[in-house]
Every structure is written in C-alpha cells, then in structure tokens.
C-alpha atoms as a PDB file:
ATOM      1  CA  UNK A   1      -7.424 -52.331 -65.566  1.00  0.00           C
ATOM      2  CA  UNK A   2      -6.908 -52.875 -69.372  1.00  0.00           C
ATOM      3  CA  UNK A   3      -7.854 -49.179 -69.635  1.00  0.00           C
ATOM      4  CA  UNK A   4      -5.248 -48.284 -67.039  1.00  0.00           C
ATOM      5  CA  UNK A   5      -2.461 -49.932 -69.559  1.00  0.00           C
ATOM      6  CA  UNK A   6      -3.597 -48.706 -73.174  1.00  0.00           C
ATOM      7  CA  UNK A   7      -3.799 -45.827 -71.498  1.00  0.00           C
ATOM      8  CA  UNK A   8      -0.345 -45.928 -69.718  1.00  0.00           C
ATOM      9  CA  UNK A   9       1.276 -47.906 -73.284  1.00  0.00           C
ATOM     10  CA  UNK A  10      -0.108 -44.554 -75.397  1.00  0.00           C
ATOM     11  CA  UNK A  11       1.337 -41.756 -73.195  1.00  0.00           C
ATOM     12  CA  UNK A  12       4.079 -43.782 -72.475  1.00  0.00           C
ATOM     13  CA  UNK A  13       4.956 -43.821 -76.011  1.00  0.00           C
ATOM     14  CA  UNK A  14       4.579 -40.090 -76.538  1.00  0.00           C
ATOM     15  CA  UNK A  15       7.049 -39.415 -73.358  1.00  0.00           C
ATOM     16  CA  UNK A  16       9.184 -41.695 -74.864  1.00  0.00           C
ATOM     17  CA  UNK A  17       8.827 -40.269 -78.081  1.00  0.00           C
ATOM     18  CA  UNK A  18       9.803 -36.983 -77.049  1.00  0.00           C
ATOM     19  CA  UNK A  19      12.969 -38.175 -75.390  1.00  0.00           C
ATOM     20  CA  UNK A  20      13.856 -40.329 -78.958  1.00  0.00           C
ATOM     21  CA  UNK A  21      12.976 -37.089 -81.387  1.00  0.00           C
ATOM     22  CA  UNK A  22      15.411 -35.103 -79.145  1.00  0.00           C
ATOM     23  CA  UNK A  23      17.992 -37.683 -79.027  1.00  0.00           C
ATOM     24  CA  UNK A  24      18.107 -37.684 -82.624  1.00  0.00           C
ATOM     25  CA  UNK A  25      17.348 -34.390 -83.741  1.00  0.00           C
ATOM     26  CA  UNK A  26      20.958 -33.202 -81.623  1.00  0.00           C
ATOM     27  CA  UNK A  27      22.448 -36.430 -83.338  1.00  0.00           C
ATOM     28  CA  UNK A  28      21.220 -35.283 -86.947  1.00  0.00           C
ATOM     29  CA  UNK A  29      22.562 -31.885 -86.151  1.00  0.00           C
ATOM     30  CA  UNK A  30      25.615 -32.541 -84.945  1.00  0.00           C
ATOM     31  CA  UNK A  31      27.172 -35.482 -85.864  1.00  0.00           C
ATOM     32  CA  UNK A  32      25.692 -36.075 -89.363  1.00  0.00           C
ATOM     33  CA  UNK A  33      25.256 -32.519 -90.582  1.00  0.00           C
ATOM     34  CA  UNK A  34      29.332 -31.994 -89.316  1.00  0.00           C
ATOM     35  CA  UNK A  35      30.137 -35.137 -91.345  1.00  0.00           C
ATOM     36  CA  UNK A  36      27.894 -34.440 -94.226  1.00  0.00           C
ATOM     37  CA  UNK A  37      26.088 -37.866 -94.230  1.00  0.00           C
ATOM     38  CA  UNK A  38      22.861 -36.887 -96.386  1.00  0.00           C
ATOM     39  CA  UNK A  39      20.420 -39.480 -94.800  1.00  0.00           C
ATOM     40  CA  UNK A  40      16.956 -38.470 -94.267  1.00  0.00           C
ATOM     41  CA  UNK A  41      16.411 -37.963 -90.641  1.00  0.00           C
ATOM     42  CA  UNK A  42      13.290 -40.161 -90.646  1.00  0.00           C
ATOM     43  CA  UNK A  43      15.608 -43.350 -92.191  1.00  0.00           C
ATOM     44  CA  UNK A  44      17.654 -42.335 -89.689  1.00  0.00           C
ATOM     45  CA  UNK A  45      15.377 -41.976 -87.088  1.00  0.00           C
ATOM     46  CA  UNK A  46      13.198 -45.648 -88.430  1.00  0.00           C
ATOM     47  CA  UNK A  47      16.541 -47.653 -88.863  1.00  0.00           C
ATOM     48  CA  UNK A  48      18.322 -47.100 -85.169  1.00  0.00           C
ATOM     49  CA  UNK A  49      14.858 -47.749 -83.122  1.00  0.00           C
ATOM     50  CA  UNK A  50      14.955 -51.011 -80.817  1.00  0.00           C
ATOM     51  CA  UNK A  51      11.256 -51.834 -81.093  1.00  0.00           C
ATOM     52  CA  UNK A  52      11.593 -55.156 -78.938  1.00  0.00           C
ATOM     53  CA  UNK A  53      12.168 -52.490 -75.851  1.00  0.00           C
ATOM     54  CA  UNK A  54      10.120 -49.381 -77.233  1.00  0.00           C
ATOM     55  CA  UNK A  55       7.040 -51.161 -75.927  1.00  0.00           C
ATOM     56  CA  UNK A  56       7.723 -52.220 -72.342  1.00  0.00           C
ATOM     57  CA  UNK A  57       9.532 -48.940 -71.723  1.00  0.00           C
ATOM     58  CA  UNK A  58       6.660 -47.082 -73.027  1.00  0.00           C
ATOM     59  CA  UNK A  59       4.323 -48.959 -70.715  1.00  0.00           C
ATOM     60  CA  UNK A  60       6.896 -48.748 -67.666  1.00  0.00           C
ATOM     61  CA  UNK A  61       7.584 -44.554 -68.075  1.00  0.00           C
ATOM     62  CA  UNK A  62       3.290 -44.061 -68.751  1.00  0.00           C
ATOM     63  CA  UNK A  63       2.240 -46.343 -65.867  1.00  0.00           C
ATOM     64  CA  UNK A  64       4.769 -44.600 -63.335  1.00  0.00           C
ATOM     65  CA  UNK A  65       3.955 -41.109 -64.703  1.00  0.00           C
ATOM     66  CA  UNK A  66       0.849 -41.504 -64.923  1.00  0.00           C
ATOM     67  CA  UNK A  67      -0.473 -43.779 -62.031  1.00  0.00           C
ATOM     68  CA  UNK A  68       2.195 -44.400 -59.891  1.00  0.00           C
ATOM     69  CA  UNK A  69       1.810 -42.971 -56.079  1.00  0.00           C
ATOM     70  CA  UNK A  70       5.247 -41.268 -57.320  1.00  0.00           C
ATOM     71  CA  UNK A  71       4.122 -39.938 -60.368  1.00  0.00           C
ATOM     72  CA  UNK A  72       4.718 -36.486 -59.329  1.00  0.00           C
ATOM     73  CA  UNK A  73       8.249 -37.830 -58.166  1.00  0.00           C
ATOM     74  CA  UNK A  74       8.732 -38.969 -61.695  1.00  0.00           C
ATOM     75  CA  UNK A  75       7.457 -36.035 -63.393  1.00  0.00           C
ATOM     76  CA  UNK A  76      10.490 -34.349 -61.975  1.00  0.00           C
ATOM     77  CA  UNK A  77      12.989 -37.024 -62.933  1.00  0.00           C
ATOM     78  CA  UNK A  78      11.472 -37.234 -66.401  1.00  0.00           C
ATOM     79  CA  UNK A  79      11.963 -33.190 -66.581  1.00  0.00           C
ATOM     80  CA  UNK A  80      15.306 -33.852 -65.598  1.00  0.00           C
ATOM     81  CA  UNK A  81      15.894 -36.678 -68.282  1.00  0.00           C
ATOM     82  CA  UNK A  82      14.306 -34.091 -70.843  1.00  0.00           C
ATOM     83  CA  UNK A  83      17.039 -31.680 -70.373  1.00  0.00           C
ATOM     84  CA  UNK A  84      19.698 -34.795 -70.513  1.00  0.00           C
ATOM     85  CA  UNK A  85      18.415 -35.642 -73.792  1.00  0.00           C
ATOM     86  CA  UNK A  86      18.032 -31.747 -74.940  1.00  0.00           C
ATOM     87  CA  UNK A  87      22.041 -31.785 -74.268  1.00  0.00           C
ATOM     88  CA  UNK A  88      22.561 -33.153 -77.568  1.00  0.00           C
ATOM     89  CA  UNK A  89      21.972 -30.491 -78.991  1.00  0.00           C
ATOM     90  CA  UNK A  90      25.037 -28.926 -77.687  1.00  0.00           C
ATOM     91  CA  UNK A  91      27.228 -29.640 -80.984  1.00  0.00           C
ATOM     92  CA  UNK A  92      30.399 -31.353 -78.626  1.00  0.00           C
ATOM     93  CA  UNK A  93      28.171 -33.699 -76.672  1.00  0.00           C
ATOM     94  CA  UNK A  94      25.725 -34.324 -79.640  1.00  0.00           C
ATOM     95  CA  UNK A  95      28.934 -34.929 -81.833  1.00  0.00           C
ATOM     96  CA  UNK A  96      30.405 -37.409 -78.718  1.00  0.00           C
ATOM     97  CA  UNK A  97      27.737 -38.939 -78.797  1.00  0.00           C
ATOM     98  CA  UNK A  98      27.000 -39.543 -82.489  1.00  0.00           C
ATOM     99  CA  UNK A  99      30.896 -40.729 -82.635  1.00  0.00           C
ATOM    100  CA  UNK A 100      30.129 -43.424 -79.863  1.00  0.00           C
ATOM    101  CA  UNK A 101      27.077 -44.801 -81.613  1.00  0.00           C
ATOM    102  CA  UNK A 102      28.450 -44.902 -85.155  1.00  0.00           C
ATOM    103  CA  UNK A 103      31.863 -43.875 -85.773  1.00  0.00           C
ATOM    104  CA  UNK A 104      34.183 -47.293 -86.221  1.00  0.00           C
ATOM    105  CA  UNK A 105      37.673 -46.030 -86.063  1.00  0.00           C
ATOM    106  CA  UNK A 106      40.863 -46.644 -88.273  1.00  0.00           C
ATOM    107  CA  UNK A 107      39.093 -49.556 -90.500  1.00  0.00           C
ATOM    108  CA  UNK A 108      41.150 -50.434 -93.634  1.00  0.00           C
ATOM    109  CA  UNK A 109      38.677 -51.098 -96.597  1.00  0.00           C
ATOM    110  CA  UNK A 110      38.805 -52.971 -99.841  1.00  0.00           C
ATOM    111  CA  UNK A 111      37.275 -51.653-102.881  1.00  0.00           C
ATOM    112  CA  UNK A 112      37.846 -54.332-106.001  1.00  0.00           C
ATOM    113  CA  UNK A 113      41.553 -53.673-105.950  1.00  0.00           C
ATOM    114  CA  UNK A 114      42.012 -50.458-103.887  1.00  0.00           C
ATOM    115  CA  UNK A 115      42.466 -50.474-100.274  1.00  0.00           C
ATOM    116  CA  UNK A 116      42.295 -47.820 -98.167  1.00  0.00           C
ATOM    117  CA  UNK A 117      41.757 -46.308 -94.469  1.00  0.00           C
ATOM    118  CA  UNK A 118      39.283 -44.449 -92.849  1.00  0.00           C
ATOM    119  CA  UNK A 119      36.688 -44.001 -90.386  1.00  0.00           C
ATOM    120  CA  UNK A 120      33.157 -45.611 -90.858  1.00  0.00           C
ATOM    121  CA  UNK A 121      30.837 -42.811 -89.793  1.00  0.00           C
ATOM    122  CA  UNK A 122      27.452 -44.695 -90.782  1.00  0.00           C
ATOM    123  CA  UNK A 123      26.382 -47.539 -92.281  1.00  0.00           C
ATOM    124  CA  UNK A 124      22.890 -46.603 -93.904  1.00  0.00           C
ATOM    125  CA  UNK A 125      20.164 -48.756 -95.919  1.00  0.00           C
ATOM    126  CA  UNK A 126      22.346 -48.015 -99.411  1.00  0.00           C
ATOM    127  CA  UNK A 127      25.346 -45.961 -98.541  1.00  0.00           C
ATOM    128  CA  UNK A 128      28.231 -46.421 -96.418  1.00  0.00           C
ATOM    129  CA  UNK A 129      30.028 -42.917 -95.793  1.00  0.00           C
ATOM    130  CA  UNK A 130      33.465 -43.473 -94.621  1.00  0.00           C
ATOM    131  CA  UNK A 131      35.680 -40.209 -93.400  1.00  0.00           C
ATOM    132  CA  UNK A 132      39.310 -40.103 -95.414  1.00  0.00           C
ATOM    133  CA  UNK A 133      41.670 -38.488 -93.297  1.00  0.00           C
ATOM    134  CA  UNK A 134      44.372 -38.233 -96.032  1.00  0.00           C
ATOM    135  CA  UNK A 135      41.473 -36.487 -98.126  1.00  0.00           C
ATOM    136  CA  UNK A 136      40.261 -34.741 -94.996  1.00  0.00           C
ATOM    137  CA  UNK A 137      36.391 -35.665 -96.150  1.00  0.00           C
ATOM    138  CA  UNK A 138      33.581 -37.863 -96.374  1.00  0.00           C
ATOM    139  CA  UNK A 139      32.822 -40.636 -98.735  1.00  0.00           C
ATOM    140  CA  UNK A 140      29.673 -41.877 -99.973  1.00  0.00           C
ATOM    141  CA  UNK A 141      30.187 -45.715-101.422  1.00  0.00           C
ATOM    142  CA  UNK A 142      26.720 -47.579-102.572  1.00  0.00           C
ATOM    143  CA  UNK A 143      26.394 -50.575-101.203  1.00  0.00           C
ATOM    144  CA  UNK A 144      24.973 -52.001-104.521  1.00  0.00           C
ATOM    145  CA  UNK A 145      28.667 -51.389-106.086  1.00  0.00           C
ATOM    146  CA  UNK A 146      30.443 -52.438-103.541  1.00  0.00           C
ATOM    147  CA  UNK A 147      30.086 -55.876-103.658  1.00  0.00           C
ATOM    148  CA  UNK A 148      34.156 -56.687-102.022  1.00  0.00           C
ATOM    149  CA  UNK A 149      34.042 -54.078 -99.494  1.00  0.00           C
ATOM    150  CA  UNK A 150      35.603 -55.899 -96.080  1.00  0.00           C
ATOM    151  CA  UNK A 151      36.468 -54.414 -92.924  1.00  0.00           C
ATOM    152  CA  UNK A 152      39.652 -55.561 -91.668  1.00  0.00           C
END
C-alpha cells in the first residue's frame, strides 16, 4: 500500500509537472516576453507555485492514472488537459491569460513625490514593472528604492 502512494505521489508529480512547465512556458512567452518583464523563468516559475495543493493533486492525478479501474479513462482526459494547457502557447490566450493572473489595471502609484498611472504587470522578488500608457512602455521600479510606492 505505501508503495502504491510513493509511487502514485512521484508520477503524479511529473504529470503535474508537465501540465505546470507548459502553463508557464506559454505564460513566459507570451505575456512576459510581449511586456518585456526580464524575470528568469525559473523565479517565475518557483514564486507562483501553490505547494500546499502541489502535493495532494500530485497524489490524486498519479493514483487515478495510474491505479484507478479508470485509469485508461483518465489517460484520455489528461491528454485532453495536455492540449488545454499547450493552448497557452497560442500568444492571445497565453497573453489572456497572463493578463488575468497578473495584470492589475489603471492603479495610480506614488513614487516620493511623483504620482502616476499605469498597469501593474508583475510584482517580482525585487522589481515591480508597471506598463505607462502615456509612455506606451514598461517600467522596471526596485523595490529596494521604492520605499513610498502605494497603490491607490
């Protein structure tokens, strides 16, 4: 039985895996590429993961592809999901969907004695890169010298 779960837990994680790397390989494509946010893709990658629920899904998707009297059932549905996640790497669905994750729209900002408008497109581990419409491009602001930025 314990074998049974490692075993489900470990390919679990890889089909899981797959799913995530696709996810975010469309999202680093075509929503932070477009934008010109220079994160690494693996902080990118590290710093959006939900942990807490990567386990127990990774147990749930190996056990039912794996051992399930369904598995071959779920083969085909996790095929199908494959494709679902591939689909982000169509640049209007990838960009959609990077916009719905991280984009905060119309946010005045204060910086020191400057305030301004824009469009939060990510908020990394250092930088905050906000789109200026007026300027029609992306800003990078360090977090470290930004100590009065506020969001309205």
């Amino acid at each position: 039985m314990m074998n049974r779960l490692l075993n489900s837990l470990f390919m679990g994680f890889i089909f899981i895996s797959i799913l995530d790397f696709l996810y975010f390989i469309g999202l680093k494509l075509n929503y932070f590429d477009l934008y010109k946010i220079d994160e690494y893709f693996n902080v990118i990658f590290f710093d959006n993961q939900n942990f807490y629920i990567l386990v127990p899904v990774s147990l749930v998707v190996g056990y039912l592809l794996m051992y399930s009297k369904f598995s071959k059932l779920f083969m085909k549905v996790y095929v199908v999901v494959i494709l679902l996640f591939a689909s982000t790497l169509y640049e209007p669905i990838g960009k959609s969907f990077g916009q719905s994750i991280f984009m905060q729209e119309n946010q005045r900002l204060k910086l020191g004695s400057t305030t301004f408008s824009g469009d939060t497109l990510y908020i990394g581990r250092k930088n905050i890169y906000i789109y200026r419409k007026e300027l029609a491009k992306t800003v990078k602001l360090k977090k470290d010298e930004v100590k009065n930025l506020t969001i309205f």
